[in-house]
Protein backbone atom coordinates (compact mmCIF):
# COMPACT_ATOMS: atom_id res chain seq x y z
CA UNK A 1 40.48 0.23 90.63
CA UNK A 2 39.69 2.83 87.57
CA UNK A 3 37.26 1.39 85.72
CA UNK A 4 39.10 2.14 82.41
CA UNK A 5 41.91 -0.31 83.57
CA UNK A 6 39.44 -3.20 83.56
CA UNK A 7 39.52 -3.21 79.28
CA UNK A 8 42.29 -5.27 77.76
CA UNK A 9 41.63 -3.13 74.63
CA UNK A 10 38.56 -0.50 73.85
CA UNK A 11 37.07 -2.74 71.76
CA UNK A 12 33.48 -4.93 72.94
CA UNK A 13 32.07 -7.36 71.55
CA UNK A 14 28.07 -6.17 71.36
CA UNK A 15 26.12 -9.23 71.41
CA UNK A 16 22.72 -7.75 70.07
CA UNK A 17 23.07 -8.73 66.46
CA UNK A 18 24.55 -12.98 66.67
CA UNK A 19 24.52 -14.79 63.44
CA UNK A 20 21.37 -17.02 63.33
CA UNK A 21 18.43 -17.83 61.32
CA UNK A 22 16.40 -15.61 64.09
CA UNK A 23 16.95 -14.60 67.61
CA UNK A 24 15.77 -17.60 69.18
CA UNK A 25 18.16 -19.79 66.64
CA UNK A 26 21.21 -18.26 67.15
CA UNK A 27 24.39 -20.34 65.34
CA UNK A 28 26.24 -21.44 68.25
CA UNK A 29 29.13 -22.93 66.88
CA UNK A 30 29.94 -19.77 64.95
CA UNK A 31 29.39 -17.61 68.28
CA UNK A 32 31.66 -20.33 69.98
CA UNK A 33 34.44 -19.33 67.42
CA UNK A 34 33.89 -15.76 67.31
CA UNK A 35 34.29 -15.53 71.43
CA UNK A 36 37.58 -17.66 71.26
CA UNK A 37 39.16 -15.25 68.55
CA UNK A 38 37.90 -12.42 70.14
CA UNK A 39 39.85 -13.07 73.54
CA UNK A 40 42.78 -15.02 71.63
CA UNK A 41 43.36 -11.71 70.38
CA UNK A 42 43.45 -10.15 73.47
CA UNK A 43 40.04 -8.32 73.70
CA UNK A 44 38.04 -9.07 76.51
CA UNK A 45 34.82 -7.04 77.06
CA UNK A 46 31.44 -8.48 76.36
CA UNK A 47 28.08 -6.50 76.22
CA UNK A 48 24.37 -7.84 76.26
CA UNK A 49 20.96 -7.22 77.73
CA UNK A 50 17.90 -8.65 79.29
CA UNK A 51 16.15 -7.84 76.33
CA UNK A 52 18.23 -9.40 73.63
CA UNK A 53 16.17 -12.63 72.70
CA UNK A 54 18.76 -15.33 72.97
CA UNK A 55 21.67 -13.49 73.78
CA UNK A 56 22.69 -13.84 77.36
CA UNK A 57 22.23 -17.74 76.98
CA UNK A 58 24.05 -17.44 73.86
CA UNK A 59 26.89 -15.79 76.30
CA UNK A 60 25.96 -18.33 78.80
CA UNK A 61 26.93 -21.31 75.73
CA UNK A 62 29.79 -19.98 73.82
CA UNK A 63 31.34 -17.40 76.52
CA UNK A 64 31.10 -18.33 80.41
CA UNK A 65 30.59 -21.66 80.89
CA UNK A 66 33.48 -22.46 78.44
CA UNK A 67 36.07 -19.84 79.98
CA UNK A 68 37.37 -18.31 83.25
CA UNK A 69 35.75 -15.70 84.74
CA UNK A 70 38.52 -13.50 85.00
CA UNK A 71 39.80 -13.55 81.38
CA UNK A 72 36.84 -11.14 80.33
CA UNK A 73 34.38 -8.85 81.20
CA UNK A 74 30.57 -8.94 81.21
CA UNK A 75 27.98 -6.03 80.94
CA UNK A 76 24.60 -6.65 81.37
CA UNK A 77 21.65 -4.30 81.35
CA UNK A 78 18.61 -4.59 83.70
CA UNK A 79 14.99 -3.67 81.96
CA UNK A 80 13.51 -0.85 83.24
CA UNK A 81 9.75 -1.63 81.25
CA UNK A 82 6.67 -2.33 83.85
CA UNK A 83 8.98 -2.93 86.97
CA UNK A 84 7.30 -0.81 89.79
CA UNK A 85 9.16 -2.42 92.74
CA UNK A 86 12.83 -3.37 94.19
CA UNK A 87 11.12 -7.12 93.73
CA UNK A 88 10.80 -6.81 90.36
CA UNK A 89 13.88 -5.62 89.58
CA UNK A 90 15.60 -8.52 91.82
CA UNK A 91 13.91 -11.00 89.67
CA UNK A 92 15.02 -9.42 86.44
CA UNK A 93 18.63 -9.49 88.03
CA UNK A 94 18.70 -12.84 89.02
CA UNK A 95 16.71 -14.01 85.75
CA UNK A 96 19.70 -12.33 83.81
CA UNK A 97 22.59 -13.88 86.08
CA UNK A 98 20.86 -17.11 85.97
CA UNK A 99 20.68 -16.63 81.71
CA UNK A 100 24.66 -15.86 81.64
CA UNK A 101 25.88 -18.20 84.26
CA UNK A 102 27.82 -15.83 86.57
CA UNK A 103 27.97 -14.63 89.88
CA UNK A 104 27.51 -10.81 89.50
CA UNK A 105 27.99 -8.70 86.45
CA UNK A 106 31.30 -6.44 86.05
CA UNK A 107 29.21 -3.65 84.54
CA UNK A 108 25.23 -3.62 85.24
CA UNK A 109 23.67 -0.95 83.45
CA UNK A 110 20.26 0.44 83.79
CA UNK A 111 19.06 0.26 80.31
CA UNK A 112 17.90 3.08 77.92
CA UNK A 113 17.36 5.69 79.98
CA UNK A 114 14.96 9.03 78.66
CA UNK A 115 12.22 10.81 79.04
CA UNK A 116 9.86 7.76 78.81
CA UNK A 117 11.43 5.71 81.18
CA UNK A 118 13.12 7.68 83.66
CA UNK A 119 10.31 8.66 85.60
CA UNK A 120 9.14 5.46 85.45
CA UNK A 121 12.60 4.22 87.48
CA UNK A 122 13.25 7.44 89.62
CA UNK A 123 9.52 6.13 90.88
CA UNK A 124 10.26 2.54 91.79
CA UNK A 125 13.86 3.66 93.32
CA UNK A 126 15.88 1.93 90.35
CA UNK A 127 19.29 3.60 90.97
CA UNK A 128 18.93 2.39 94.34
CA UNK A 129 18.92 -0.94 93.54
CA UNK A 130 21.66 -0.59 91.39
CA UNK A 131 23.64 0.73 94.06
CA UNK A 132 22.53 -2.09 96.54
CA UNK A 133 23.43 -4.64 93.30
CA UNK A 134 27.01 -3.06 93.92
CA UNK A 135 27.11 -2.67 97.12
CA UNK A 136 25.74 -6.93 96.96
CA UNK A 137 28.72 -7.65 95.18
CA UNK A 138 26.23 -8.69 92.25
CA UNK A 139 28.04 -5.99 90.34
CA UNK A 140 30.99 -4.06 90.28
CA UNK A 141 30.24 -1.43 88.73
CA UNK A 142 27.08 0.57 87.77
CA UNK A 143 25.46 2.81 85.52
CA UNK A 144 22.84 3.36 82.45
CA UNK A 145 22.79 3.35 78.89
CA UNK A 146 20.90 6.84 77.46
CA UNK A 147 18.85 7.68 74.15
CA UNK A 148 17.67 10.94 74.64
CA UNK A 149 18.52 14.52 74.89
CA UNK A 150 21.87 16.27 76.09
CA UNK A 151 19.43 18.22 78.84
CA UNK A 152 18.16 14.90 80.30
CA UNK A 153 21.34 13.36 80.64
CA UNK A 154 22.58 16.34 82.53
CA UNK A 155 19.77 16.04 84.75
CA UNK A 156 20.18 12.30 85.34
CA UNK A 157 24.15 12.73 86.31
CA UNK A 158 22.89 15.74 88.64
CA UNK A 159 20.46 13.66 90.18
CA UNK A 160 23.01 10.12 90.56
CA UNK A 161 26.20 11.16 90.94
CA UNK A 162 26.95 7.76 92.54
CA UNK A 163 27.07 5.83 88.57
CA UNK A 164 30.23 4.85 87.64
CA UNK A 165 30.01 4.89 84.04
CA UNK A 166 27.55 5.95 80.70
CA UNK A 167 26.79 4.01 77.42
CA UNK A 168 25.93 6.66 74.51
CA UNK A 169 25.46 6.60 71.36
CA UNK A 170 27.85 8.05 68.91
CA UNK A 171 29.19 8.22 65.55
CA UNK A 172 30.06 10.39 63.30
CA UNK A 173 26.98 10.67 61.28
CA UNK A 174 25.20 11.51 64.62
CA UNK A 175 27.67 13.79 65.54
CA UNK A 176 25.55 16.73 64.99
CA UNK A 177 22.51 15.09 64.13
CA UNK A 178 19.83 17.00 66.21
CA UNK A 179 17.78 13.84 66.60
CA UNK A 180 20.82 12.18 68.54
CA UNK A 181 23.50 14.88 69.14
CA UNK A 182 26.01 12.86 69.87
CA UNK A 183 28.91 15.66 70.93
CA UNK A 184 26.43 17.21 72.76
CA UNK A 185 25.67 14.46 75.15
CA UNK A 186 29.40 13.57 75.20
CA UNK A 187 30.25 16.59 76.49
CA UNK A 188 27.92 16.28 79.17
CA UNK A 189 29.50 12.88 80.58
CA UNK A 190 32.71 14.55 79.97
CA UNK A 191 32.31 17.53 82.48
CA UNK A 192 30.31 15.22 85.01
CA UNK A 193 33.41 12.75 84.55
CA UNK A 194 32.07 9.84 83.53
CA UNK A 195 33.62 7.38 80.98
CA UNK A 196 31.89 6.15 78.03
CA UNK A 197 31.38 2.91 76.57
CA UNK A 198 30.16 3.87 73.06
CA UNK A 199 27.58 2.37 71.34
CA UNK A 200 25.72 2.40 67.65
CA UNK A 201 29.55 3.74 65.97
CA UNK A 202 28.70 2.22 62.85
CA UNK A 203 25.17 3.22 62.58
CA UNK A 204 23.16 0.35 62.86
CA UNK A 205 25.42 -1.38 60.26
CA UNK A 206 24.70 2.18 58.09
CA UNK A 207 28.33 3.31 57.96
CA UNK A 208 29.63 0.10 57.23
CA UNK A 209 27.75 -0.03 53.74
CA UNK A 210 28.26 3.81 52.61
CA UNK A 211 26.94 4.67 49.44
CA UNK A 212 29.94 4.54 46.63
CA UNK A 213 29.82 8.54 46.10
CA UNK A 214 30.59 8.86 50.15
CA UNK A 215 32.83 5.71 50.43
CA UNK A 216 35.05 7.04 47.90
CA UNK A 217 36.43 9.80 50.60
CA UNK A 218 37.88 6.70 52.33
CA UNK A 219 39.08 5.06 49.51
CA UNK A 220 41.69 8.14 48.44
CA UNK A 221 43.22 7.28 51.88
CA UNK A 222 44.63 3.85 50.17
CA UNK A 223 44.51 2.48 53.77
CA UNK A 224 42.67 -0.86 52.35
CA UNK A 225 40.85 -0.13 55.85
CA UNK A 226 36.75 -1.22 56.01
CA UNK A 227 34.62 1.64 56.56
CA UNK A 228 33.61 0.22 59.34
CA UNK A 229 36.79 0.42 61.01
CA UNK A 230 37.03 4.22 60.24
CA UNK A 231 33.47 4.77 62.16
CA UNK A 232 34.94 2.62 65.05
CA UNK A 233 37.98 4.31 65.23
CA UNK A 234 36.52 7.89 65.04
CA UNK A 235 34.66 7.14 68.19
CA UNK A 236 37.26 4.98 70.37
CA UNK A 237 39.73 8.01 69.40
CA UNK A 238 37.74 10.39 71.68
CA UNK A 239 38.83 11.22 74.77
CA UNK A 240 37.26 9.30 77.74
CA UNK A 241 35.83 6.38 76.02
CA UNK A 242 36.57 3.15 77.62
CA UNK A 243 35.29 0.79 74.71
CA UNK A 244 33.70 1.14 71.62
CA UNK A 245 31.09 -2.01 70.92
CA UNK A 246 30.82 -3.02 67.51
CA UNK A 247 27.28 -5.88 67.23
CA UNK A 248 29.87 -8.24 65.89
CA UNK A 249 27.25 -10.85 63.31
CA UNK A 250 29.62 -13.00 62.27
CA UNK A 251 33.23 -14.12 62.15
CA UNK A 252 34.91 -12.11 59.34
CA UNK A 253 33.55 -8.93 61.31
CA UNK A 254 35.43 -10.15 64.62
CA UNK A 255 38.46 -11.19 62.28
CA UNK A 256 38.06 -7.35 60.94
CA UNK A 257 37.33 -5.32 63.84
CA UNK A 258 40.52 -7.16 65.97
CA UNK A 259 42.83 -7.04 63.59
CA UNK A 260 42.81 -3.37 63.37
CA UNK A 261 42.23 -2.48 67.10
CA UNK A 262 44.64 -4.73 68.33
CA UNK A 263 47.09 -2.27 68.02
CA UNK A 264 44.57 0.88 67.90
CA UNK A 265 46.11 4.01 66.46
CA UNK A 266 44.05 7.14 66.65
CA UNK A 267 42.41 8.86 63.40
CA UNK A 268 45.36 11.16 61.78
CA UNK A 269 44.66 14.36 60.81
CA UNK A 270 43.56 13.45 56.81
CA UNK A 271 41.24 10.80 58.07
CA UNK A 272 39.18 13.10 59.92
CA UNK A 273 39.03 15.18 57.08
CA UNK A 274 37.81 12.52 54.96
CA UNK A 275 35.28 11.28 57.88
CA UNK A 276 34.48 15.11 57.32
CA UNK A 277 33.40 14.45 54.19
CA UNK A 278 31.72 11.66 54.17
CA UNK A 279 29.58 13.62 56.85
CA UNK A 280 28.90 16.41 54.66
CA UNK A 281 27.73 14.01 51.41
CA UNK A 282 25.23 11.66 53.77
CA UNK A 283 23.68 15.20 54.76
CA UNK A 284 23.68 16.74 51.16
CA UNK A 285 22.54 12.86 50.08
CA UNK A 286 19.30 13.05 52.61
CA UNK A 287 15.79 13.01 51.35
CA UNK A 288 14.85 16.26 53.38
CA UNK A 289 17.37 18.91 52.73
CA UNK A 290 16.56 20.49 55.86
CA UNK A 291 19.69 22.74 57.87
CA UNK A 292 18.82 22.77 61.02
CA UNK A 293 18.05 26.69 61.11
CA UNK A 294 14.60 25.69 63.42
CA UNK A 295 13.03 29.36 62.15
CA UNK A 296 10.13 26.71 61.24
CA UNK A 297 9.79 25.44 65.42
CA UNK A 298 9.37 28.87 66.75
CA UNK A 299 6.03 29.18 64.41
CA UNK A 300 4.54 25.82 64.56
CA UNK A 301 1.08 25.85 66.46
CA UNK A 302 1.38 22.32 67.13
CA UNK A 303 4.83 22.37 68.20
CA UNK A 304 5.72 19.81 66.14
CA UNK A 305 10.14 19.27 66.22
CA UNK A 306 10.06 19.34 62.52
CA UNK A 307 14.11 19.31 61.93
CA UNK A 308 14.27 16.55 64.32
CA UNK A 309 11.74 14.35 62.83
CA UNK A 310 12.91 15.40 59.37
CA UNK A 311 16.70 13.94 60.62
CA UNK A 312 15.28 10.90 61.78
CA UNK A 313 13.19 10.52 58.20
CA UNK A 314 16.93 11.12 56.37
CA UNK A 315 18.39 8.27 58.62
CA UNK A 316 15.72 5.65 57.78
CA UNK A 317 16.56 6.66 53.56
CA UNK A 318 19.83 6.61 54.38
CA UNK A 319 20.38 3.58 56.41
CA UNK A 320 17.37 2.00 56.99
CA UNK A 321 15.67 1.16 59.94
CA UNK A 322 18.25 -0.77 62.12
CA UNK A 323 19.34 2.14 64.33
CA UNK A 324 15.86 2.06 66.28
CA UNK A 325 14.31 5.07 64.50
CA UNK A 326 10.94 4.29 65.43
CA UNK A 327 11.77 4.60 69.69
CA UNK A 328 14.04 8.01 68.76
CA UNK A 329 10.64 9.00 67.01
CA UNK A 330 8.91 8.67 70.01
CA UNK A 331 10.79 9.75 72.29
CA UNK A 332 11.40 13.06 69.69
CA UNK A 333 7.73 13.64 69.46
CA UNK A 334 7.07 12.99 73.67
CA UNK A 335 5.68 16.32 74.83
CA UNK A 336 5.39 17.92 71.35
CA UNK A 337 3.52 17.30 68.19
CA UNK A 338 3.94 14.39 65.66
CA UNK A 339 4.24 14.52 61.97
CA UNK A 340 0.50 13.82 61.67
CA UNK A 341 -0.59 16.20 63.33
CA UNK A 342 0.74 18.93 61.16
CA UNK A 343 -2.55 21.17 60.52
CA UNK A 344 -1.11 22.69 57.20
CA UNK A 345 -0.82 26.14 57.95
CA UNK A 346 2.36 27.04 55.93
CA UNK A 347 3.90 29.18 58.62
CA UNK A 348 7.03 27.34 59.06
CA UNK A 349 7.56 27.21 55.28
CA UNK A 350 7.06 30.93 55.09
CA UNK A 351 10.17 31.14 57.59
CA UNK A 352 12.67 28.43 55.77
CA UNK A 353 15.48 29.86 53.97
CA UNK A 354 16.03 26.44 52.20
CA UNK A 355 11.95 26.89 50.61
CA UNK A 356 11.42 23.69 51.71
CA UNK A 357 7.79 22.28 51.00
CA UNK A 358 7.81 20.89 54.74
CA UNK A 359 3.68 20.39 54.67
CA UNK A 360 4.47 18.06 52.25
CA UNK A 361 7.80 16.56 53.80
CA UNK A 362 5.85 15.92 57.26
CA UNK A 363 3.58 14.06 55.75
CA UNK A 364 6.29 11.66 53.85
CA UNK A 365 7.61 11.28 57.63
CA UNK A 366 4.36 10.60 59.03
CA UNK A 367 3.58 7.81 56.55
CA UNK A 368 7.37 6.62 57.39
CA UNK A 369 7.03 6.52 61.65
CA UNK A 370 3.09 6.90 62.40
């Protein structure tokens, strides 16, 4: 079967972000009502992780041991930090299936895959076991959620052709965003193929609560629609995505995100000129009014990715720190200088057309990530 067929709708429910007093208290009941609406409704595609604290019992509570296990669909994603050996990687497996009360996994996703930990997994023969997971009938299908660059990804799908299916992040604040470059990696899995289950549309929660200025470019529309429901739309509209997962926190936000998927129309033409917008104010609104020009990269002794890092400094202003900023840091700054380590030479600002005093920036982003 195509994988795409297995989604009722391209909705998921993203169980990262359950309503709770912490991660360890999560409010069952609530999570017990928010499953039931969200497959009375006819959505059926649940995501979680080893590595979300509470979740996959949570799913275990409120999802599989209270319905059949073929009205939905469960993704899980197996940890990929400090396992060296196919032993450790069965034990995470079975510590996950054990957590969520099923049998095998529809999707089983290696998770976050990048420079940091995709040497780490190529060494201890991770793919492999995700193929013998499959071939195990422990999953049905396979494949790896990615933070990183548009270059790595390529290189991954070169090297395992055999994955069935990619989770990236996108949305249309990223869309360009050199820190993320969301098209860019898109239209990688694109020519290798691949579906996409989409992840991060809404920003971390960032796009649901725009600032007013920005917000008003939905509000002309007079759809009454969330902004929220304009980021999730603008990435379930792209061609190839099999789901869009929204980290659904509580039940108004199920009630919301159903009720205008259910019957999921893609953006018209004056929506995604207002989404166009609203792109163009959150970059003129950022702390760093940096373009993206990179004259300053070329001169840098230290190498330090100063757009990049600048990007990822406008994000955190812009919508705080929800959207993992500090791991893109890292994983921006792996092989190539950090903000700190600027030696204030002044010979990138004496190549910025924008006059930017980026001695000075770097060292508001170094206080921010280092």
């Amino acid at each position: 079967m195509d994988i795409t067929q297995l989604f009722a709708r391209k909705l998921g429910f993203g169980a990262m972000r359950l309503p709770g007093s912490d991660k360890k208290n999560i409010d069952y009941p609530q999570v017990c009502d928010m499953v039931d609406m969200f497959l009375e409704r006819g959505f059926n595609y649940f995501d979680t992780a080893f590595v979300y604290a509470g979740s996959e019992d949570a799913l275990r509570n409120c999802l599989t041991s209270r319905h059949s296990r073929d009205s939905y669909l469960l993704t899980d994603k197996l940890p990929p930090w400090n396992r060296r050996s196919f032993a450790d990687y069965q034990k995470a497996m079975e510590t996950s299936l054990k957590r969520c009360g099923v049998d095998y996994f529809d999707i089983y996703l290696m998770h976050n895959m990048g420079k940091p930990t995709y040497p780490q997994v190529q060494a201890a023969g991770g793919f492999d076991f995700l193929a013998k997971a499959k071939a195990d009938g422990k999953a049905r299908y396979i494949g790896f959620s990615f933070h990183d660059s548009p270059e790595y990804l390529e290189q991954i799908l070169c090297d395992h052709p055999e994955v069935d299916i990619v989770q990236l992040q996108i949305n249309y604040a990223d869309w360009e965003n050199p820190a993320i470059q969301s098209r860019a990696c898109y239209e990688v899995a694109r020519r290798h193929g691949k579906p996409i289950i989409v992840m991060e549309p809404v920003k971390g929660g960032g796009l649901a609560n725009l600032p007013e200025g920005a917000r008003a470019y939905l509000d002309v529309l007079g759809s009454g629609s969330s902004a929220a429901s304009y980021a999730i739309r603008y990435a379930a509209s792209l061609e190839g995505v099999a789901a869009v997962l929204s980290g659904m926190s509580d039940l108004d936000q199920v009630r919301d995100n159903t009720a205008y998927m259910a019957d999921f129309k893609p953006l018209t033409a004056l929506e995604y000129e207002a989404i166009e917008k609203v792109r163009e104010y959150l970059s003129r609104s950022g702390e760093i009014a940096c373009t993206n020009c990179r004259y300053c990269v070329d001169t840098c002794p230290k190498h330090i990715p100063i757009p990049n890092l600048f990007s990822l400094y406008n994000g955190v202003k812009q919508h705080g720190k929800a959207n993992f900023p500090a791991m893109l840091y890292e994983r921006a700054t792996l092989g190539h200088g950090m903000a700190g380590d600027c030696i204030g030479c002044g010979a990138c600002e004496s190549h910025c057309p924008q006059h930017l005093s980026i001695r000075e920036d770097l060292k508001l982003v170094a206080k921010t990530f280092e």
